[in-house]
Protein backbone atom coordinates (compact mmCIF):
# COMPACT_ATOMS: atom_id res chain seq x y z
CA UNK A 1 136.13 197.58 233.03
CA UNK A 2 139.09 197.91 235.21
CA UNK A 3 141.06 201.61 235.70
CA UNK A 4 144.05 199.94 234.12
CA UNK A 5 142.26 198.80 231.17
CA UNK A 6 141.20 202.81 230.13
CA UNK A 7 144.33 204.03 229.22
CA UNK A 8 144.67 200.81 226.58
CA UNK A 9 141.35 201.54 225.58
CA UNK A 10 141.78 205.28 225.66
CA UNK A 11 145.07 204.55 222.78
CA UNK A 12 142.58 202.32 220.64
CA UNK A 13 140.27 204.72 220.54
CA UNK A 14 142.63 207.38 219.50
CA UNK A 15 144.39 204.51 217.02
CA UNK A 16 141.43 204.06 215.05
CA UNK A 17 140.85 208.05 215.04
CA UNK A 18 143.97 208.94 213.84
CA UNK A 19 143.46 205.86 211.26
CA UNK A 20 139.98 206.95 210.10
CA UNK A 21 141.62 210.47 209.26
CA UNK A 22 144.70 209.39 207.38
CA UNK A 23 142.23 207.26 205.33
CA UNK A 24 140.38 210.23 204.07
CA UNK A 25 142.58 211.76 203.40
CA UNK A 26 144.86 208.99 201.56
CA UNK A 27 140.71 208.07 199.38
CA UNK A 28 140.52 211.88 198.61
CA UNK A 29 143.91 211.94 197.28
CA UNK A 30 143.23 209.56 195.58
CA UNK A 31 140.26 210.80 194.04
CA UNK A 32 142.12 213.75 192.93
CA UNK A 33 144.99 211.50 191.49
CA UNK A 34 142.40 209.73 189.32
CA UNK A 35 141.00 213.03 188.00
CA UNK A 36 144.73 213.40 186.95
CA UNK A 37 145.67 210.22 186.25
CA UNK A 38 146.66 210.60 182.06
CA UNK A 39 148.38 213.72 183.46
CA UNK A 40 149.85 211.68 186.28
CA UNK A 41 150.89 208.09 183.44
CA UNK A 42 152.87 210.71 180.85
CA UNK A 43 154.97 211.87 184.40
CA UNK A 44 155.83 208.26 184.79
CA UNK A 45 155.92 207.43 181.34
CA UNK A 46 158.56 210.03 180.18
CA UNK A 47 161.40 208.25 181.50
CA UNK A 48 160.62 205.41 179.57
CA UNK A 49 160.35 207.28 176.05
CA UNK A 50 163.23 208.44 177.02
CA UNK A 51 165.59 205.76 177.55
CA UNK A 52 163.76 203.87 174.90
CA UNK A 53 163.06 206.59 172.22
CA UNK A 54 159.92 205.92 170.26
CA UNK A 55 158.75 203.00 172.40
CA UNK A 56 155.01 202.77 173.97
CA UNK A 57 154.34 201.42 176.76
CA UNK A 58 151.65 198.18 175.94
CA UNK A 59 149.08 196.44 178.18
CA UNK A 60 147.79 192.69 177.22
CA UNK A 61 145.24 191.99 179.26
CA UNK A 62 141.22 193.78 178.72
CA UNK A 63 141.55 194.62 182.21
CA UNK A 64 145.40 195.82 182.69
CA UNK A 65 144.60 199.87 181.80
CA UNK A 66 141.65 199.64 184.62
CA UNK A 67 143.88 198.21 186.71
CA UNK A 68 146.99 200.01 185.81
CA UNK A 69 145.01 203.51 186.22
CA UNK A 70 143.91 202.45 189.52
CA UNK A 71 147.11 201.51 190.97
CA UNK A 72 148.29 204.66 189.84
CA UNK A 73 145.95 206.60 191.33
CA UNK A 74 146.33 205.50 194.68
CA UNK A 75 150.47 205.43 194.22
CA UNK A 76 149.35 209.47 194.14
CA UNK A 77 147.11 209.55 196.37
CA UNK A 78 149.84 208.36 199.04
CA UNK A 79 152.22 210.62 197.58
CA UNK A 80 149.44 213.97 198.13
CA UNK A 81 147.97 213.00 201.78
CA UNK A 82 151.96 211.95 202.94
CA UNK A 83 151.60 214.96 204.99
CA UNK A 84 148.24 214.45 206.16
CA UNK A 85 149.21 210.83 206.98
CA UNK A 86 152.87 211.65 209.11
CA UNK A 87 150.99 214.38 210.86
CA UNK A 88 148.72 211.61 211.76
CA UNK A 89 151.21 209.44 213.10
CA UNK A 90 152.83 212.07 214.59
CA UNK A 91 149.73 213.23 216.90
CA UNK A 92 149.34 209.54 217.89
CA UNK A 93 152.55 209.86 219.83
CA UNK A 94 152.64 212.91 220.66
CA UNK A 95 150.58 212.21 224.16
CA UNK A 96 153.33 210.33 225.38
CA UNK A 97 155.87 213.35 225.47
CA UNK A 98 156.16 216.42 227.29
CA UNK A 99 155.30 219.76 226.50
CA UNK A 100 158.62 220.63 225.41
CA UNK A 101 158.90 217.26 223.30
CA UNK A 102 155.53 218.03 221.75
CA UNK A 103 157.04 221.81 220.42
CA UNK A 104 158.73 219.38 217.70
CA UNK A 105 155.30 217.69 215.98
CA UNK A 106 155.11 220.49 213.52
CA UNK A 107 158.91 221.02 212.88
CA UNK A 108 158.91 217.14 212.39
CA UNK A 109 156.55 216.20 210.60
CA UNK A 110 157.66 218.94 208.26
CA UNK A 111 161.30 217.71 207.92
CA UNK A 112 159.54 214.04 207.38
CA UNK A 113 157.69 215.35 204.40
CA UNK A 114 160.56 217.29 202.84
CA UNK A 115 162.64 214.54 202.54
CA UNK A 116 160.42 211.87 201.69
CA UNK A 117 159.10 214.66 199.00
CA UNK A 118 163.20 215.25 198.23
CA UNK A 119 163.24 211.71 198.31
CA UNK A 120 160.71 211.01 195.18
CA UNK A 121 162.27 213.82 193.09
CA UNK A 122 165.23 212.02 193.20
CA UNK A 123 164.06 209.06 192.31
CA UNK A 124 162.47 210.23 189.67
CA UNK A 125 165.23 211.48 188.44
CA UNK A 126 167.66 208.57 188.75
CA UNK A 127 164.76 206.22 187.52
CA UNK A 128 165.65 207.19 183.52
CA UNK A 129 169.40 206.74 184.32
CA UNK A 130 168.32 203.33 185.89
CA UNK A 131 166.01 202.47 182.77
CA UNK A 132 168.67 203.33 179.94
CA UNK A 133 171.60 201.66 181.84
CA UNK A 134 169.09 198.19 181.93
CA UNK A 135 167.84 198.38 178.65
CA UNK A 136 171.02 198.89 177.14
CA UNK A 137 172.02 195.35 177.89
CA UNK A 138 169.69 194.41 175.04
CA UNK A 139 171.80 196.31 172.51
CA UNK A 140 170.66 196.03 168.99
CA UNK A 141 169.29 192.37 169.04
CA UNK A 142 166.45 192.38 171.42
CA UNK A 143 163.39 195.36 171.33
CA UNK A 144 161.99 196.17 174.69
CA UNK A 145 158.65 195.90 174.88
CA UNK A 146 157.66 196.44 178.29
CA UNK A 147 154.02 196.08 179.90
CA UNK A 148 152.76 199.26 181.06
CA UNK A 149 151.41 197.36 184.25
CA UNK A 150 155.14 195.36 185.02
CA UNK A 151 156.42 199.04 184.21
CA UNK A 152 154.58 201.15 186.38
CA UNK A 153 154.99 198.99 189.36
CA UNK A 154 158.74 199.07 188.87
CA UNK A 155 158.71 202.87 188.42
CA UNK A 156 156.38 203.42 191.46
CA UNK A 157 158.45 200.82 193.78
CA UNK A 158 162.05 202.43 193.08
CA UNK A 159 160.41 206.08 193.36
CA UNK A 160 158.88 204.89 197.14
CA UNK A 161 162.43 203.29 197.98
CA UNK A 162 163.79 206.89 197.27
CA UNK A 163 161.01 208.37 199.11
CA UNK A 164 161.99 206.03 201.95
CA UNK A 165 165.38 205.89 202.20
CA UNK A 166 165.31 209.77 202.72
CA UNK A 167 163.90 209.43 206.14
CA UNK A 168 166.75 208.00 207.86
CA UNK A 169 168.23 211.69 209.03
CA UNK A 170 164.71 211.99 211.12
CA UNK A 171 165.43 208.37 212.94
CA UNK A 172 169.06 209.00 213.57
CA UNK A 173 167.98 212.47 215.09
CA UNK A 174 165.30 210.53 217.42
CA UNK A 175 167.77 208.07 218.01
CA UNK A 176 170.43 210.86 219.25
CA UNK A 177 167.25 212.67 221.13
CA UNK A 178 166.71 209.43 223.10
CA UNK A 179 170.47 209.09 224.18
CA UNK A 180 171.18 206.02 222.03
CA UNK A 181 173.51 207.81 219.89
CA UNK A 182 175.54 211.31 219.94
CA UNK A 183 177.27 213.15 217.12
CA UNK A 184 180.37 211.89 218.50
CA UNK A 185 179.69 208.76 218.07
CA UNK A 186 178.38 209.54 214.25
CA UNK A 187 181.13 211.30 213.51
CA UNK A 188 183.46 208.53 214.95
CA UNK A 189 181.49 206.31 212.74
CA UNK A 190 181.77 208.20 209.22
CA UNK A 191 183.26 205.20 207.74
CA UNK A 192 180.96 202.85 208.40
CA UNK A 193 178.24 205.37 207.50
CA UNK A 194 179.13 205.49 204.17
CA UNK A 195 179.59 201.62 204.03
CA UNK A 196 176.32 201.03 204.76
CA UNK A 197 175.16 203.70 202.68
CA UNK A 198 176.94 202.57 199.89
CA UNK A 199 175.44 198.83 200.48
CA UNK A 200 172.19 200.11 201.66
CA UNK A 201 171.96 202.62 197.86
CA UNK A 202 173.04 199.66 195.51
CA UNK A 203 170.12 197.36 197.09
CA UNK A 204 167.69 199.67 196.49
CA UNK A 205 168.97 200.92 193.06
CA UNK A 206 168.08 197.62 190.85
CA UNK A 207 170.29 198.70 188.04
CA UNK A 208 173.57 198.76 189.72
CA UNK A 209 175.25 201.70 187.30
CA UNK A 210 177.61 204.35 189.02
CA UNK A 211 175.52 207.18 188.14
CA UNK A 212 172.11 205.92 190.03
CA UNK A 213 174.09 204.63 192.73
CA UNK A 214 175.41 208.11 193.71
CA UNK A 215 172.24 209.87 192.67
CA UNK A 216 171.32 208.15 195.89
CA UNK A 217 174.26 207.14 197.50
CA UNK A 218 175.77 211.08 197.22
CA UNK A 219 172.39 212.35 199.02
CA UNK A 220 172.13 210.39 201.83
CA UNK A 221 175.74 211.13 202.87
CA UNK A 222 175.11 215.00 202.96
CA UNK A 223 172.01 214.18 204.85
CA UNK A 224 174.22 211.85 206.98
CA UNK A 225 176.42 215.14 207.82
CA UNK A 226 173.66 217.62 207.85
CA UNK A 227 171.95 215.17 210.78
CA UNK A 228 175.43 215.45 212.93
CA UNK A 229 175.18 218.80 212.33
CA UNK A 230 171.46 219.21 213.41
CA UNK A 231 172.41 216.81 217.02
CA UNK A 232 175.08 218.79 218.11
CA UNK A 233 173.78 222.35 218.20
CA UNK A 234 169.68 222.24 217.53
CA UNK A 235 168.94 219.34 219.69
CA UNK A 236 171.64 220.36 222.41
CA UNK A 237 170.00 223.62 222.31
């Protein structure tokens, strides 16, 4: 094996490390999820009975609840180890920077899971207004009745999109902490900020009413502000 060769080898190593770790801790999550998993269906489910008062959520298939209840349990388990899993990620880079650089793993990977956390609340929250703005177009002629399985994939999808889109204020403050961008140049940009926001919130929100929109929309643009904030006197400092 040739010196150059060990410092690939060396990242593999420490790949599949950090890899092994975030997936125990993503299968014990998960285990814990299942334990909870009725507890874990009524979260999800209330939205639902909500916009649709009285309806049940149905499953057609012998095997859909197994299935269903697995799904779910895993959709937790990502959402308990998250931390576990960005701190993860976050040690697998953090060789590459300096001392000073690596004083931000903890202070980022914290930030990363608030939002992503802030993220999911919000979705959760928007996800009813979503649900009674779509079912509405049924009116009085046609009676939802909605696969728990279809359901539950759609409720888990838009609450991970949430989850998601949240992160952005972390990548613009890398970006900025890099030298690609400056909060002169973000604030020159507010405009087009929102634009994008705007266009970037009414792709992810499926249901296309007002109110979701700036659930998310509304959010991201404080965030937006916050992170110009955050560039020009924490990471100057």
């Amino acid at each position: 094996m040739t010196s150059g060769s060990m410092p690939l080898m060396s990242h593999l190593q420490e790949f599949r490390s950090r890899l092994i770790k975030a997936a125990i801790a993503v299968a014990l999550a998960t285990a814990i999820a299942f334990a909870f998993n009725q507890q874990i269906l009524d979260l999800l489910a209330k939205p639902y009975q909500v916009a649709v008062p009285g309806g049940q959520l149905a499953f057609f298939r012998p095997t859909e609840a197994f299935a269903t209840v697995m799904r779910l349990s895993l959709f937790g388990g990502l959402i308990i180890a998250s931390p576990v899993v960005l701190y993860q990620a976050w040690r697998f880079i953090a060789p590459a920077l300096s001392p000073k650089e690596k004083r931000w793993a903890y202070p980022i990977t914290a930030v990363f899971v608030f939002l992503f956390l802030l993220g999911v609340v919000v979705g959760y929250v928007a996800l009813e207004r979503g649900l009674g703005f779509l079912l509405d177009f049924g009116g009085d002629t046609l009676t939802p009745i909605i696969g728990a399985d279809f359901y539950l994939k759609f409720a888990t999808r838009f609450i991970l999109a949430f989850g998601i889109a949240f992160e952005f204020p972390v990548f613009l403050f890398a970006a900025a902490a890099v030298g690609a961008v400056s909060s002169k140049t973000l604030r020159s940009n507010r405009r087009w900020a929102l634009l994008i926001i705007l266009v970037a919130a009414a792709f992810i929100t499926p249901s296309g009413d007002p109110m979701t929109l700036m659930l998310l929309s509304v959010p991201l643009y404080v965030l937006y502000e916050l992170t110009i904030l955050a560039i020009r006197f924490v990471l100057r400092k």
